[in-house]
PDB file of N, CA and C in Angstrom:
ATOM      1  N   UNK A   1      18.451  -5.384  -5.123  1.00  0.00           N
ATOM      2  CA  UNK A   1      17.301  -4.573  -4.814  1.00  0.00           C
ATOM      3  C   UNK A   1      16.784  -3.979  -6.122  1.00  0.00           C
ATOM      4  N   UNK A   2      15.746  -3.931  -6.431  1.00  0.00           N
ATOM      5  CA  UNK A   2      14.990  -3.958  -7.538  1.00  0.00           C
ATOM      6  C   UNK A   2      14.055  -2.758  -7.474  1.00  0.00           C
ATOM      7  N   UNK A   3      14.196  -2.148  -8.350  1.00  0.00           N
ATOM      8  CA  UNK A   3      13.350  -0.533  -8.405  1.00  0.00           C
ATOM      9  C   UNK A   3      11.983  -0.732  -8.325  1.00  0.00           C
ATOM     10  N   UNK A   4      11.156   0.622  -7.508  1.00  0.00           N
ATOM     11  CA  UNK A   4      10.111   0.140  -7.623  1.00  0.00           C
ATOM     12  C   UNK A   4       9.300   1.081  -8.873  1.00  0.00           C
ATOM     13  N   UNK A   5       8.117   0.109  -9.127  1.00  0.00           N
ATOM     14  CA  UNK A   5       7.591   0.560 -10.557  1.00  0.00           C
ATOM     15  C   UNK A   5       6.674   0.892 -10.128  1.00  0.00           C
ATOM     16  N   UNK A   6       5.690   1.838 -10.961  1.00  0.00           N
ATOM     17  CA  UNK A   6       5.000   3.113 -10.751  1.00  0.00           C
ATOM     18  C   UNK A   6       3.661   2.268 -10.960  1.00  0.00           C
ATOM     19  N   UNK A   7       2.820   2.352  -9.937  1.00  0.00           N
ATOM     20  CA  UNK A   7       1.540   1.677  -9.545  1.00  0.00           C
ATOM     21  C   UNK A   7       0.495   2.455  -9.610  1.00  0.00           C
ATOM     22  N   UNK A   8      -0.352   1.921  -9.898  1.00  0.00           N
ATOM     23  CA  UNK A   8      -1.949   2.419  -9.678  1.00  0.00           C
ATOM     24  C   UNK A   8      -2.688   2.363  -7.791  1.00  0.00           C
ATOM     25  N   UNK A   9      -3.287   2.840  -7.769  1.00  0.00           N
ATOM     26  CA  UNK A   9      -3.930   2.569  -6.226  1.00  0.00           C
ATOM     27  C   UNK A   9      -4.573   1.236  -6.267  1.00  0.00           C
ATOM     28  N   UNK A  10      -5.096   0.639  -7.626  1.00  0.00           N
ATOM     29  CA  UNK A  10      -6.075  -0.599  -7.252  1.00  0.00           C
ATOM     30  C   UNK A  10      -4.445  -1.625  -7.104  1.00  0.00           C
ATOM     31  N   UNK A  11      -3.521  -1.559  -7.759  1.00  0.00           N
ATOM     32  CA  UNK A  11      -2.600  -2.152  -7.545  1.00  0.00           C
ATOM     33  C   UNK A  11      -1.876  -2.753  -6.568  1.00  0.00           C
ATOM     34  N   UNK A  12      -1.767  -1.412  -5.503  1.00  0.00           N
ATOM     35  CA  UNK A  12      -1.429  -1.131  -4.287  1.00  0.00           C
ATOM     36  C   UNK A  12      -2.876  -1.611  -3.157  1.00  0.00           C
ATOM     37  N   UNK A  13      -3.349  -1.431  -3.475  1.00  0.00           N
ATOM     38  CA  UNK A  13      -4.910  -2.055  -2.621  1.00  0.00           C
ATOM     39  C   UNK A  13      -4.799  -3.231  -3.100  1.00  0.00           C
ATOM     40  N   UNK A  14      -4.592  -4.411  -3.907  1.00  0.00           N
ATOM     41  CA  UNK A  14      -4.719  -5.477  -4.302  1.00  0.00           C
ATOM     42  C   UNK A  14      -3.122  -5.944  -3.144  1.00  0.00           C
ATOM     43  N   UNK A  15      -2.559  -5.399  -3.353  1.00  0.00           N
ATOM     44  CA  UNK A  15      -1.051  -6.198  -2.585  1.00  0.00           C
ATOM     45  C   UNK A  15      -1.160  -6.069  -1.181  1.00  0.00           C
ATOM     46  N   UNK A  16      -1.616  -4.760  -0.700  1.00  0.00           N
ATOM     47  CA  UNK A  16      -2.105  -4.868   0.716  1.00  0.00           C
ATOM     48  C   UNK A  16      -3.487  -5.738   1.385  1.00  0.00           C
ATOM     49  N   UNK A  17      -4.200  -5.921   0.627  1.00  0.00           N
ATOM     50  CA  UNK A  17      -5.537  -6.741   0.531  1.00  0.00           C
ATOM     51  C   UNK A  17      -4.570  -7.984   0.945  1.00  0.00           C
ATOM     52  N   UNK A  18      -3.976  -8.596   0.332  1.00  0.00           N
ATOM     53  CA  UNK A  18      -2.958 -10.051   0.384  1.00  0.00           C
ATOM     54  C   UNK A  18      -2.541  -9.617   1.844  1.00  0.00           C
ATOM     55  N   UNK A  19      -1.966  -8.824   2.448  1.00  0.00           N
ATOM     56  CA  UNK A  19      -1.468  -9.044   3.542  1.00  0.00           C
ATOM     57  C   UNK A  19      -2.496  -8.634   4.955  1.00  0.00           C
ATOM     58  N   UNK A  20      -3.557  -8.282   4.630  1.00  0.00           N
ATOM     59  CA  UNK A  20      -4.818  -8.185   5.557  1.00  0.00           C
ATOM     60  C   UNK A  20      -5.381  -6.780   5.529  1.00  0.00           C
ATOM     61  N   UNK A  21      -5.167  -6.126   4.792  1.00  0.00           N
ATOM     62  CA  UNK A  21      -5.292  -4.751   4.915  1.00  0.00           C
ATOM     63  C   UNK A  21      -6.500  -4.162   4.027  1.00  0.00           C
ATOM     64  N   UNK A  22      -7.590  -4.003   4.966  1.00  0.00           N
ATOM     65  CA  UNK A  22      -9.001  -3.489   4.099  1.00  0.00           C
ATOM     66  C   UNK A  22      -9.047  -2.362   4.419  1.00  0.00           C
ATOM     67  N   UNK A  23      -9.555  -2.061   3.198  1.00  0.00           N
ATOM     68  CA  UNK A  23      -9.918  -0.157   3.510  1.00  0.00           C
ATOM     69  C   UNK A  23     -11.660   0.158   4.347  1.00  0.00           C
ATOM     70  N   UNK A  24     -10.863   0.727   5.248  1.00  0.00           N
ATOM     71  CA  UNK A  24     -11.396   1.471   6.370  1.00  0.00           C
ATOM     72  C   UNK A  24     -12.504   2.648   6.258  1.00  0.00           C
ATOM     73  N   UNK A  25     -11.887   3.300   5.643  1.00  0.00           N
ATOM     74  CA  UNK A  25     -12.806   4.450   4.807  1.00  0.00           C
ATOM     75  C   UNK A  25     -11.873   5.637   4.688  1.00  0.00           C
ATOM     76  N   UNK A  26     -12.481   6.550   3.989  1.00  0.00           N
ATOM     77  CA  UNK A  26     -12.073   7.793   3.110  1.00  0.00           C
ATOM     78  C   UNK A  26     -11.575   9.115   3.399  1.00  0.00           C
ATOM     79  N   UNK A  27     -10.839   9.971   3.727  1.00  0.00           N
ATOM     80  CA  UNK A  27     -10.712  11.083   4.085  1.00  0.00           C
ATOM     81  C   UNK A  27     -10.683  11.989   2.526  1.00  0.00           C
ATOM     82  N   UNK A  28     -10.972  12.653   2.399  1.00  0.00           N
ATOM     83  CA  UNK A  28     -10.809  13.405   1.210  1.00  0.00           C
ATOM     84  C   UNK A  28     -10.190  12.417   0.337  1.00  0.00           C
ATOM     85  N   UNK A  29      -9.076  12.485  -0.086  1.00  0.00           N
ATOM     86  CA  UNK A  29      -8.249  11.696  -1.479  1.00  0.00           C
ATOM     87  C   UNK A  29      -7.487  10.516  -0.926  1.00  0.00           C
ATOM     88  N   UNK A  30      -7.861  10.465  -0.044  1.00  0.00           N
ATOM     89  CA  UNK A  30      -6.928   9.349   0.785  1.00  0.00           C
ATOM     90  C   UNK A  30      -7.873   7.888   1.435  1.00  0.00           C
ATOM     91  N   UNK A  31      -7.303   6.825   0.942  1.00  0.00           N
ATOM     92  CA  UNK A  31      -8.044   5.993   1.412  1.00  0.00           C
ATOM     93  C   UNK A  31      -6.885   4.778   2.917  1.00  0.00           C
ATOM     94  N   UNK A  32      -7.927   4.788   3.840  1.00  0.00           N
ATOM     95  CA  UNK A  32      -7.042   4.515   5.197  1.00  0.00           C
ATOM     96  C   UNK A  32      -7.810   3.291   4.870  1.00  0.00           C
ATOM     97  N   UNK A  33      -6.435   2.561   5.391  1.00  0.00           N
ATOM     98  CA  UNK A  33      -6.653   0.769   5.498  1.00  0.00           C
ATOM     99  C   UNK A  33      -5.628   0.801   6.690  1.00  0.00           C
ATOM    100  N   UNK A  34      -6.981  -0.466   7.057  1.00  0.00           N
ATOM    101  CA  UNK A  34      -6.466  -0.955   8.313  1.00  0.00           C
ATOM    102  C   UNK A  34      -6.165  -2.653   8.456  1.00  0.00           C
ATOM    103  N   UNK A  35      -5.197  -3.387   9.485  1.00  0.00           N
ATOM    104  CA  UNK A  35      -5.105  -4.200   9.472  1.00  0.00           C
ATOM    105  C   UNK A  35      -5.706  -5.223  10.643  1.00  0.00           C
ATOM    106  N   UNK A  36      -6.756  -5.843  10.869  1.00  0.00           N
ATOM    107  CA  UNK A  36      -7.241  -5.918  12.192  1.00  0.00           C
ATOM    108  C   UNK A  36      -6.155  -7.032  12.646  1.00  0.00           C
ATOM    109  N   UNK A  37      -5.406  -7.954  12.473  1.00  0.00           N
ATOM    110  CA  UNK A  37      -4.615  -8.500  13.491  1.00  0.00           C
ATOM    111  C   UNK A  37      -3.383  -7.873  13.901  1.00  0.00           C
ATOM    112  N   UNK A  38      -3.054  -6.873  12.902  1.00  0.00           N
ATOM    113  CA  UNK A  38      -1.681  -6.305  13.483  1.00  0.00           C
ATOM    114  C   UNK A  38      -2.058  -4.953  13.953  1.00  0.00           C
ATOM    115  N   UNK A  39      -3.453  -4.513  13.552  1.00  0.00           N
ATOM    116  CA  UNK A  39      -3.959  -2.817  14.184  1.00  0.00           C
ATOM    117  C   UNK A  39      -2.909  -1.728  13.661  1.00  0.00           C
ATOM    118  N   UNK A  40      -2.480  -2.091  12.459  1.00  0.00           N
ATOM    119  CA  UNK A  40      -1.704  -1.223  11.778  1.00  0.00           C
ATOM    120  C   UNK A  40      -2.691  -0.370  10.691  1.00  0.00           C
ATOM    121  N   UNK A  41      -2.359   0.803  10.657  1.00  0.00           N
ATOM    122  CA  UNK A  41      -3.078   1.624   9.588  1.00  0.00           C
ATOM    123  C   UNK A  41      -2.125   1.978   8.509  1.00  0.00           C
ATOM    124  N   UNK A  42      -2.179   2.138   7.272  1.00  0.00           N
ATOM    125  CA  UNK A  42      -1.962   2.606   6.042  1.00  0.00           C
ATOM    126  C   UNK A  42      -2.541   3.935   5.363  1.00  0.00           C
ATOM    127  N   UNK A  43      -2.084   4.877   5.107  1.00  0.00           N
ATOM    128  CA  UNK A  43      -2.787   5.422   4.427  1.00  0.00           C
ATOM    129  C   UNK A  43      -2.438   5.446   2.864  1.00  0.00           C
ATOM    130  N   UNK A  44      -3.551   5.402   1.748  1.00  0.00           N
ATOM    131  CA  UNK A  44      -3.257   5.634   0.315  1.00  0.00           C
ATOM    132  C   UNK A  44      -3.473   6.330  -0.172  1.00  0.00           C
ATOM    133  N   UNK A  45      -2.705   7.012  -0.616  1.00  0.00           N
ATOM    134  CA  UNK A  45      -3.560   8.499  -2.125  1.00  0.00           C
ATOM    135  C   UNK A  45      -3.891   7.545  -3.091  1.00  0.00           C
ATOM    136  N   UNK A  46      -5.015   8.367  -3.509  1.00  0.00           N
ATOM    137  CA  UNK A  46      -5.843   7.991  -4.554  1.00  0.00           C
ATOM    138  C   UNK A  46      -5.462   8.801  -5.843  1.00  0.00           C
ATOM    139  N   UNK A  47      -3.992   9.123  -5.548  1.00  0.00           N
ATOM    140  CA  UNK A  47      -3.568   9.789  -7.085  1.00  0.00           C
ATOM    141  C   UNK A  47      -3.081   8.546  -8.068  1.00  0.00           C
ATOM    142  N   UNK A  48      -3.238   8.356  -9.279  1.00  0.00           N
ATOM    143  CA  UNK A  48      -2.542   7.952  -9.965  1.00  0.00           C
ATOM    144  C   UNK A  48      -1.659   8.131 -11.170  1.00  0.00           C
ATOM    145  N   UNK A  49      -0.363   8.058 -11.096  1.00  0.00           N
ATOM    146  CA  UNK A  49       0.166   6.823 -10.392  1.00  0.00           C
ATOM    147  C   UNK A  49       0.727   7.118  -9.074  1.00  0.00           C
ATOM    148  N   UNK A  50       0.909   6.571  -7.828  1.00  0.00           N
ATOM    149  CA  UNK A  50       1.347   6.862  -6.541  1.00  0.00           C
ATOM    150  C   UNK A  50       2.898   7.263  -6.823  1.00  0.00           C
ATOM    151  N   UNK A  51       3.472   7.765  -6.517  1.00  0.00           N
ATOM    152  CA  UNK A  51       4.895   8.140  -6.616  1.00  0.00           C
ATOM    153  C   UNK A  51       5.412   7.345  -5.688  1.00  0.00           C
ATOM    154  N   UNK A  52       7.039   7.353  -6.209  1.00  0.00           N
ATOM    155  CA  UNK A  52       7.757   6.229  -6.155  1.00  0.00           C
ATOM    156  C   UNK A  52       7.934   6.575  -4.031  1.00  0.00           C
ATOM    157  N   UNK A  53       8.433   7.851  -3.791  1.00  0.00           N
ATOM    158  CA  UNK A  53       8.940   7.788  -2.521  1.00  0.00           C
ATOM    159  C   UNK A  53       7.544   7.653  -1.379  1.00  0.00           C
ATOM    160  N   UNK A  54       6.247   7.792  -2.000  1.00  0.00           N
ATOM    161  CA  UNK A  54       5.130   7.875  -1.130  1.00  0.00           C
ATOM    162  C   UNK A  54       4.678   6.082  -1.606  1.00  0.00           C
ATOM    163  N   UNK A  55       5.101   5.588  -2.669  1.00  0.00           N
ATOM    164  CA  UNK A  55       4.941   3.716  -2.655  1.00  0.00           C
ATOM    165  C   UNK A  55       6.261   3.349  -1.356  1.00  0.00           C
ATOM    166  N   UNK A  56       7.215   4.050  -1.397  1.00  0.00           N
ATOM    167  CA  UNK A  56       7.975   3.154  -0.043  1.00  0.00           C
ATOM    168  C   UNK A  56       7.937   3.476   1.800  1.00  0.00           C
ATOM    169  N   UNK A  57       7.257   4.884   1.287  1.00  0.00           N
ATOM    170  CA  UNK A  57       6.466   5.338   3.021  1.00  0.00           C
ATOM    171  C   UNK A  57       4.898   4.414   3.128  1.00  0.00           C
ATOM    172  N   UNK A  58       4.336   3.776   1.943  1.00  0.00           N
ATOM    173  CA  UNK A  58       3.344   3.098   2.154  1.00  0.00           C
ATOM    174  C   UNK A  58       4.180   1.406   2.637  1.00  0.00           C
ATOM    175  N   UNK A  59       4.942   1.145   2.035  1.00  0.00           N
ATOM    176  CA  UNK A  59       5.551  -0.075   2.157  1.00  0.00           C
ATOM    177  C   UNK A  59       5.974  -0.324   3.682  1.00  0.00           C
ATOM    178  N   UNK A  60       6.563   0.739   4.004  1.00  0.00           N
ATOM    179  CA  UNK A  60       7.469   0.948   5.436  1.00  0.00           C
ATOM    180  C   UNK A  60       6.404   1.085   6.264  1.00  0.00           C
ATOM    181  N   UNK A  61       5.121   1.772   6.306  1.00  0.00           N
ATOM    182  CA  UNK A  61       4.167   1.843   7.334  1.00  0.00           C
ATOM    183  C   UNK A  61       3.459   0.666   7.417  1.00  0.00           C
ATOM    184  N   UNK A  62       3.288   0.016   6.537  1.00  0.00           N
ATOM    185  CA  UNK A  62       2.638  -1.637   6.360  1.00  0.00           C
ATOM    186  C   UNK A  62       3.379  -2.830   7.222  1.00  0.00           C
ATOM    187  N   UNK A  63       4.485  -2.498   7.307  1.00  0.00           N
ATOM    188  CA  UNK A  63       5.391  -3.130   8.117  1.00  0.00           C
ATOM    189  C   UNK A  63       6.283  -4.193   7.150  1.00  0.00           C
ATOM    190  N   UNK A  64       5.753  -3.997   5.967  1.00  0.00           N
ATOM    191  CA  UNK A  64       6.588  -5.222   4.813  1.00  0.00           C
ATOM    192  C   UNK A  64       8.174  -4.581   4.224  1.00  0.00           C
ATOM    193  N   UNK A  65       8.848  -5.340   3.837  1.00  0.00           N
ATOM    194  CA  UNK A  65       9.787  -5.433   2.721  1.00  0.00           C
ATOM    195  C   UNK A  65       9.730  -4.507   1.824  1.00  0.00           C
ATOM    196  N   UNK A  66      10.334  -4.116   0.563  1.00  0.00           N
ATOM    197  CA  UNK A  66      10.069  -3.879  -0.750  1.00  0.00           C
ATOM    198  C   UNK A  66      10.043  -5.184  -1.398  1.00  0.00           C
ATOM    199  N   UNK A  67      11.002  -6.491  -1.061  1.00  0.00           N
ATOM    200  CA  UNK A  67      10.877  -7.606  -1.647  1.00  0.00           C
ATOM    201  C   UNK A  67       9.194  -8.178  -1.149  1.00  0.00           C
ATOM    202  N   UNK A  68       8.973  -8.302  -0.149  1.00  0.00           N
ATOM    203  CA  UNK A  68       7.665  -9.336   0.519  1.00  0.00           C
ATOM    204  C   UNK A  68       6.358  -8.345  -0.583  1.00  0.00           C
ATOM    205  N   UNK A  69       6.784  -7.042  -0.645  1.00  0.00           N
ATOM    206  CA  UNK A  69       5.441  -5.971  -1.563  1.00  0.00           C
ATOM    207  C   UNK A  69       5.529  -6.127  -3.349  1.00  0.00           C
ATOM    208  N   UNK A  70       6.758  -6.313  -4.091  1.00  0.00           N
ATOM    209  CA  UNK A  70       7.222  -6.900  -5.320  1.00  0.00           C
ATOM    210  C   UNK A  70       7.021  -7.581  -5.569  1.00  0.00           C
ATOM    211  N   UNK A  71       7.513  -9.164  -4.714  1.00  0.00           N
ATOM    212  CA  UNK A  71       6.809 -10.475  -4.842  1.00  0.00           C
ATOM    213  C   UNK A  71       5.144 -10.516  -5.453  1.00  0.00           C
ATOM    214  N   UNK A  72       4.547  -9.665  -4.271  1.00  0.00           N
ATOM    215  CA  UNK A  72       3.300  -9.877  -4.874  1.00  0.00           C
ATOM    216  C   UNK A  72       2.289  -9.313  -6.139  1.00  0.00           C
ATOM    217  N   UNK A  73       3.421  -8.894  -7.002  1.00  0.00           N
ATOM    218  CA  UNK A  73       2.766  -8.070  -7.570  1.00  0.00           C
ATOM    219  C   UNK A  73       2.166  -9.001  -8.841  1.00  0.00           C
ATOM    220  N   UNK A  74       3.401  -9.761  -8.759  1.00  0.00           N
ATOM    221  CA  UNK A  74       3.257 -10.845 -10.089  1.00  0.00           C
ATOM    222  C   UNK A  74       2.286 -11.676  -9.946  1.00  0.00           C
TER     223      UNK A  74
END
């Protein structure tokens, strides 16, 4: 298991984009993506860099891995 490294939001929007996940629209600092075949929502802070334990509550609400979200980074 492989640490996770400290991301940008376009980063994190680029890896969820890969798994169907468009942003929805805006609440204050937070951008909500949604997934229309699985009707799963995400939410992202728009801080950067996202911190490490709010990148694996984004990972875990997406329904992915840390491996299936790593993979794609490369």
């Amino acid at each position: 298991m492989s640490k996770l490294p400290e991301l940008s939001v376009r980063d994190v929007l680029k890896v969820l984009a890969f798994f169907g996940y468009q942003p929805d629209h805006q609440t204050g600092s937070h951008l909500i993506c949604r997934n229309s075949q699985t009707r799963r929502m995400v939410v992202v802070p728009a801080h950067n860099p996202i911190a490490k334990g709010t990148l694996r509550a984004i990972i875990r609400e997406a329904g992915l891995t840390r491996d299936e979200f790593l993979d794609q980074l490369d």
